[in-house]
Protein backbone atom coordinates (compact mmCIF):
# COMPACT_ATOMS: atom_id res chain seq x y z
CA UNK A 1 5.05 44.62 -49.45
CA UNK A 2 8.79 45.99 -50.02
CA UNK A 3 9.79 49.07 -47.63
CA UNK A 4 12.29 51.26 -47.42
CA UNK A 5 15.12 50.81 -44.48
CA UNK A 6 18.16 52.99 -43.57
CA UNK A 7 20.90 49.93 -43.17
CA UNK A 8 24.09 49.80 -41.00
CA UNK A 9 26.51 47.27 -42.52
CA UNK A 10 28.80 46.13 -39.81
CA UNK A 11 31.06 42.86 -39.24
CA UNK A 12 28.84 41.03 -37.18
CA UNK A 13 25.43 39.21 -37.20
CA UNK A 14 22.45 40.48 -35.26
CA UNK A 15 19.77 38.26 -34.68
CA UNK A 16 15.85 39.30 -33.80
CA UNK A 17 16.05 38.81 -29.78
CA UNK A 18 19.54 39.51 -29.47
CA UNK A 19 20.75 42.89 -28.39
CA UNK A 20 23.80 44.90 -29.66
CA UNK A 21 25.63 47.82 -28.31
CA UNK A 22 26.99 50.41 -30.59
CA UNK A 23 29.23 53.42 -30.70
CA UNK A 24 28.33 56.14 -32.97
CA UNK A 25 30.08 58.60 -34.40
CA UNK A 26 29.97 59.06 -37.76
CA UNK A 27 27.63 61.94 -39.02
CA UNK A 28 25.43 60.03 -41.82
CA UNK A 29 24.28 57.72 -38.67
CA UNK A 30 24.15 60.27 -36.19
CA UNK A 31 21.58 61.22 -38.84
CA UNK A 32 20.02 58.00 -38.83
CA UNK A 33 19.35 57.27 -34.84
CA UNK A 34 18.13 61.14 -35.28
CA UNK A 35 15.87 60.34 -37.94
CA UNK A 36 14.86 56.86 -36.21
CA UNK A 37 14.34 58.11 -32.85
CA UNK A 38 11.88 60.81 -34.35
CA UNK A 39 9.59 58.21 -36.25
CA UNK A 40 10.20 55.71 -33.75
CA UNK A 41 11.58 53.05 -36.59
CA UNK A 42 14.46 51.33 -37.06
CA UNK A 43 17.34 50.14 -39.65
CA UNK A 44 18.65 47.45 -40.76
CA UNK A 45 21.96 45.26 -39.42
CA UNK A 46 23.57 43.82 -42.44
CA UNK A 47 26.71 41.61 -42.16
CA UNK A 48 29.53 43.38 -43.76
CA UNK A 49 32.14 40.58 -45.42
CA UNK A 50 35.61 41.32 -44.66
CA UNK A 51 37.39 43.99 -47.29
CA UNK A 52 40.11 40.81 -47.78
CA UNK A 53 37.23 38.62 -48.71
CA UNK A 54 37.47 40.28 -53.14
CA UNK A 55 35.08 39.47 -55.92
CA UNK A 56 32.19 38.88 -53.15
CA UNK A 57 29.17 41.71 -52.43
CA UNK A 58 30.29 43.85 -49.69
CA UNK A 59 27.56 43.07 -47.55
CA UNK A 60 25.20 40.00 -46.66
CA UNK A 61 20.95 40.21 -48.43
CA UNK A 62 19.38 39.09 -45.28
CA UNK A 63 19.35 40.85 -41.97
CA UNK A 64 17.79 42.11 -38.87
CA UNK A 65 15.98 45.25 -38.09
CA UNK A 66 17.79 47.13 -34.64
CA UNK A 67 15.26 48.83 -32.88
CA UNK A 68 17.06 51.43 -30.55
CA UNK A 69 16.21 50.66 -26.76
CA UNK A 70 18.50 53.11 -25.08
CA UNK A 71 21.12 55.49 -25.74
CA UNK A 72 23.99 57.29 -23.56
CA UNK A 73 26.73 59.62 -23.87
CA UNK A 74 29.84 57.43 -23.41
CA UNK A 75 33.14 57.99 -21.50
CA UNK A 76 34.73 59.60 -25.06
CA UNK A 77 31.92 61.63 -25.76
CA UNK A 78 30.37 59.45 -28.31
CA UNK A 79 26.60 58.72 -28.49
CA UNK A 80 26.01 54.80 -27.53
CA UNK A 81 23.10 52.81 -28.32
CA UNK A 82 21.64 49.56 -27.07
CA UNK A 83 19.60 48.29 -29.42
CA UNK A 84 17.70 44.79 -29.87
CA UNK A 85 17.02 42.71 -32.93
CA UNK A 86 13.48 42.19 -34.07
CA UNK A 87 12.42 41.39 -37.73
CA UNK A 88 14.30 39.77 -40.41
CA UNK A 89 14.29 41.13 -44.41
CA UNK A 90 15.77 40.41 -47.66
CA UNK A 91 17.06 43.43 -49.61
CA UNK A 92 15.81 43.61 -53.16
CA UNK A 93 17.98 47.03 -53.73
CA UNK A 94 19.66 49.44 -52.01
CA UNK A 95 20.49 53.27 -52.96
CA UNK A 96 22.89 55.86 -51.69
CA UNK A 97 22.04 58.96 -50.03
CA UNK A 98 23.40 62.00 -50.40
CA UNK A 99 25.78 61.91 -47.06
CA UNK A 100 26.22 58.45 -47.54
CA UNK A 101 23.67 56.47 -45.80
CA UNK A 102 22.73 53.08 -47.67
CA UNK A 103 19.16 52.74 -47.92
CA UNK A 104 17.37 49.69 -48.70
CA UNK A 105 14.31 48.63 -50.60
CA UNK A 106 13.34 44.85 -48.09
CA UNK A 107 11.04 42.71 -47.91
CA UNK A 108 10.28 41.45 -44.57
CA UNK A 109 11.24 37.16 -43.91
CA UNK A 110 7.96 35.93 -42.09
CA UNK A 111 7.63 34.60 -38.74
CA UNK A 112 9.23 31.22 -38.19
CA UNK A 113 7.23 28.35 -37.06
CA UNK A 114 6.97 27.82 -33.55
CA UNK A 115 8.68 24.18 -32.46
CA UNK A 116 9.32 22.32 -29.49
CA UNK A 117 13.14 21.41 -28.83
CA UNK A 118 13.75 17.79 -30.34
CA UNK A 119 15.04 15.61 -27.37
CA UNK A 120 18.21 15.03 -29.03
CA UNK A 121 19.49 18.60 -28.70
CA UNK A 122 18.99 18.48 -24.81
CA UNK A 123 23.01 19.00 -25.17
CA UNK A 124 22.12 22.22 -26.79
CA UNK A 125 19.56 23.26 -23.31
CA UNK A 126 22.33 22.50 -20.93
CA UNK A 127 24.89 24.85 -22.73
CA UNK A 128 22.13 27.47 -22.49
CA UNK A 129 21.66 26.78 -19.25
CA UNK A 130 25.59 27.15 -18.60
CA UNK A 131 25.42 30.48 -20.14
CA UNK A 132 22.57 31.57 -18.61
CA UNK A 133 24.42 30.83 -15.22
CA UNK A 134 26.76 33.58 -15.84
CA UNK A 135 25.24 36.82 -14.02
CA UNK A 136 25.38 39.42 -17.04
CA UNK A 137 24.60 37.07 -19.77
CA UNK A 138 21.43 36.17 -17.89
CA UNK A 139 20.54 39.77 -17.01
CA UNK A 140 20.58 40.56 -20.93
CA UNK A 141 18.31 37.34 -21.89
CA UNK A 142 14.97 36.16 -21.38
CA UNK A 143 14.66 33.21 -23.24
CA UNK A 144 12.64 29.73 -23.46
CA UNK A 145 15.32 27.14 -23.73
CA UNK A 146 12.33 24.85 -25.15
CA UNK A 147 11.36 26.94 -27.93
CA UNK A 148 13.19 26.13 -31.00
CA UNK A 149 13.32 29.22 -32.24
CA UNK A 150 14.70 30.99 -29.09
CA UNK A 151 17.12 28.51 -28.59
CA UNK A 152 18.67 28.53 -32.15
CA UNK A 153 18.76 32.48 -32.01
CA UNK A 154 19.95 32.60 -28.63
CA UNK A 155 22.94 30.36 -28.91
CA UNK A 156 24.00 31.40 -32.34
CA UNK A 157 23.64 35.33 -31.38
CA UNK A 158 25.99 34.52 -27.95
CA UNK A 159 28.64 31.51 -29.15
CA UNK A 160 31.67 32.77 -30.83
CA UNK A 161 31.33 31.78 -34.18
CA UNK A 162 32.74 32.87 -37.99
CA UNK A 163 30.78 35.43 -39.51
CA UNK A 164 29.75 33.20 -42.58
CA UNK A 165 28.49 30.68 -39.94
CA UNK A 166 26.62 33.04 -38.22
CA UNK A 167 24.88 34.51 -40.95
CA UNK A 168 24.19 31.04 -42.67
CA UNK A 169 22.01 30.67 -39.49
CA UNK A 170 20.30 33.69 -39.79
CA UNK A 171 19.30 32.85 -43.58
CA UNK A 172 17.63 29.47 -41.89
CA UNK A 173 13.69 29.18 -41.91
CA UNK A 174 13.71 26.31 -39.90
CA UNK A 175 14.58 26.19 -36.41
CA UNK A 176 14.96 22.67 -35.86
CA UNK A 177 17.51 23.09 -38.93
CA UNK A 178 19.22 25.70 -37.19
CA UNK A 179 19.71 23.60 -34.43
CA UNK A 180 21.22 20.96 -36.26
CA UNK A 181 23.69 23.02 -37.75
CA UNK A 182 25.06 24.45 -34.31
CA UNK A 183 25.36 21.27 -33.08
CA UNK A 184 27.28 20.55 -36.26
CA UNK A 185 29.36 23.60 -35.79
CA UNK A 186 29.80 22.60 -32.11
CA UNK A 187 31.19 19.06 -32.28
CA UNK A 188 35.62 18.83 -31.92
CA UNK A 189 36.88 18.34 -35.49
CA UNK A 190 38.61 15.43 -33.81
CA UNK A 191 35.34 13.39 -33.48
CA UNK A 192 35.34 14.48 -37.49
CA UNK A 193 35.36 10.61 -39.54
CA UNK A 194 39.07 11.24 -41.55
CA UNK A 195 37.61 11.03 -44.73
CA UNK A 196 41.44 11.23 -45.76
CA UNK A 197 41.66 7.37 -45.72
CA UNK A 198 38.99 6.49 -48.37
């Protein structure tokens, strides 16, 4: 069943499990947390394509719902939020309010299967692990490096990666296809076949 969902385009990709830190100052999504924090919902992350990037949409049809976990006042007097990434959705539309707020008519992406890691991304456990070894990346992530799922999310929400990249594997339905592709996206160009030869 479609829903309505206030959505925050931004250029990045938040993934359910992830969290994401935000500065806010604008008055439409003051509004929002306002109205949010009230009904205890949450909005939408969409992945806003670079303005550069012409004759594209301006913003990604699959994202995550950010469900605020704590706010502050920050150092300049802006409102922060940490938030965390739960659900995925697929807008079907999306309106304009009055002060500017894009509101979206989703559908909500169901759960992905649950899968054991595949013994040939063991590589893909030990980077975790690396990460994970780093004081304030573990104290932000509780994760099960042998669920397929987690593991895809995890290192595709923390690795540096394009935004088209990232979002590709947040469009994936299949973990163990996720997986593949960051090991894909992982491997030194140099170890590439030249194709250039043939």
């Amino acid at each position: 069943m479609s829903t309505e969902l206030p959505l925050f385009p931004l250029q990045t990709v938040l993934f359910p499990g992830a969290t994401l830190p935000l500065r806010i100052f604008e008055q439409r999504y003051l509004s929002m947390v306002r109205d949010c924090t009230r009904a205890d919902s949450g909005f939408g992350v969409i992945c806003a394509w670079p303005a550069a990037q012409a004759g594209r949409a301006r913003h990604a049809r699959i994202g995550t719902e950010a469900i605020i976990t704590d706010f502050s006042t920050l150092d300049d007097g802006l409102l922060g939020l940490r938030c965390e990434g739960r659900r995925r959705f697929r807008i079907i539309d999306t309106r304009a309010r009055d002060d500017g707020l894009l509101i979206g008519t989703v559908d909500w992406l169901p759960p992905e299967p649950a899968a054991a890691v595949p013994a040939r991304f063991a590589a893909l456990q030990t980077l975790m692990q690396e990460l994970l070894s780093h004081r304030q990346t573990a104290s932000d992530i509780d994760i099960d490096i042998d669920d397929a799922v987690e593991l895809g999310r995890c290192l595709a929400a923390l690795l540096p990666l394009e935004l088209e990249h990232a979002q590709a594997l947040l469009e994936m339905s299949d973990p163990v296809s996720r997986l593949e592709a960051l090991v894909s996206l992982l491997q030194d160009p140099a170890d590439e076949p030249d194709d250039s030869a043939h």
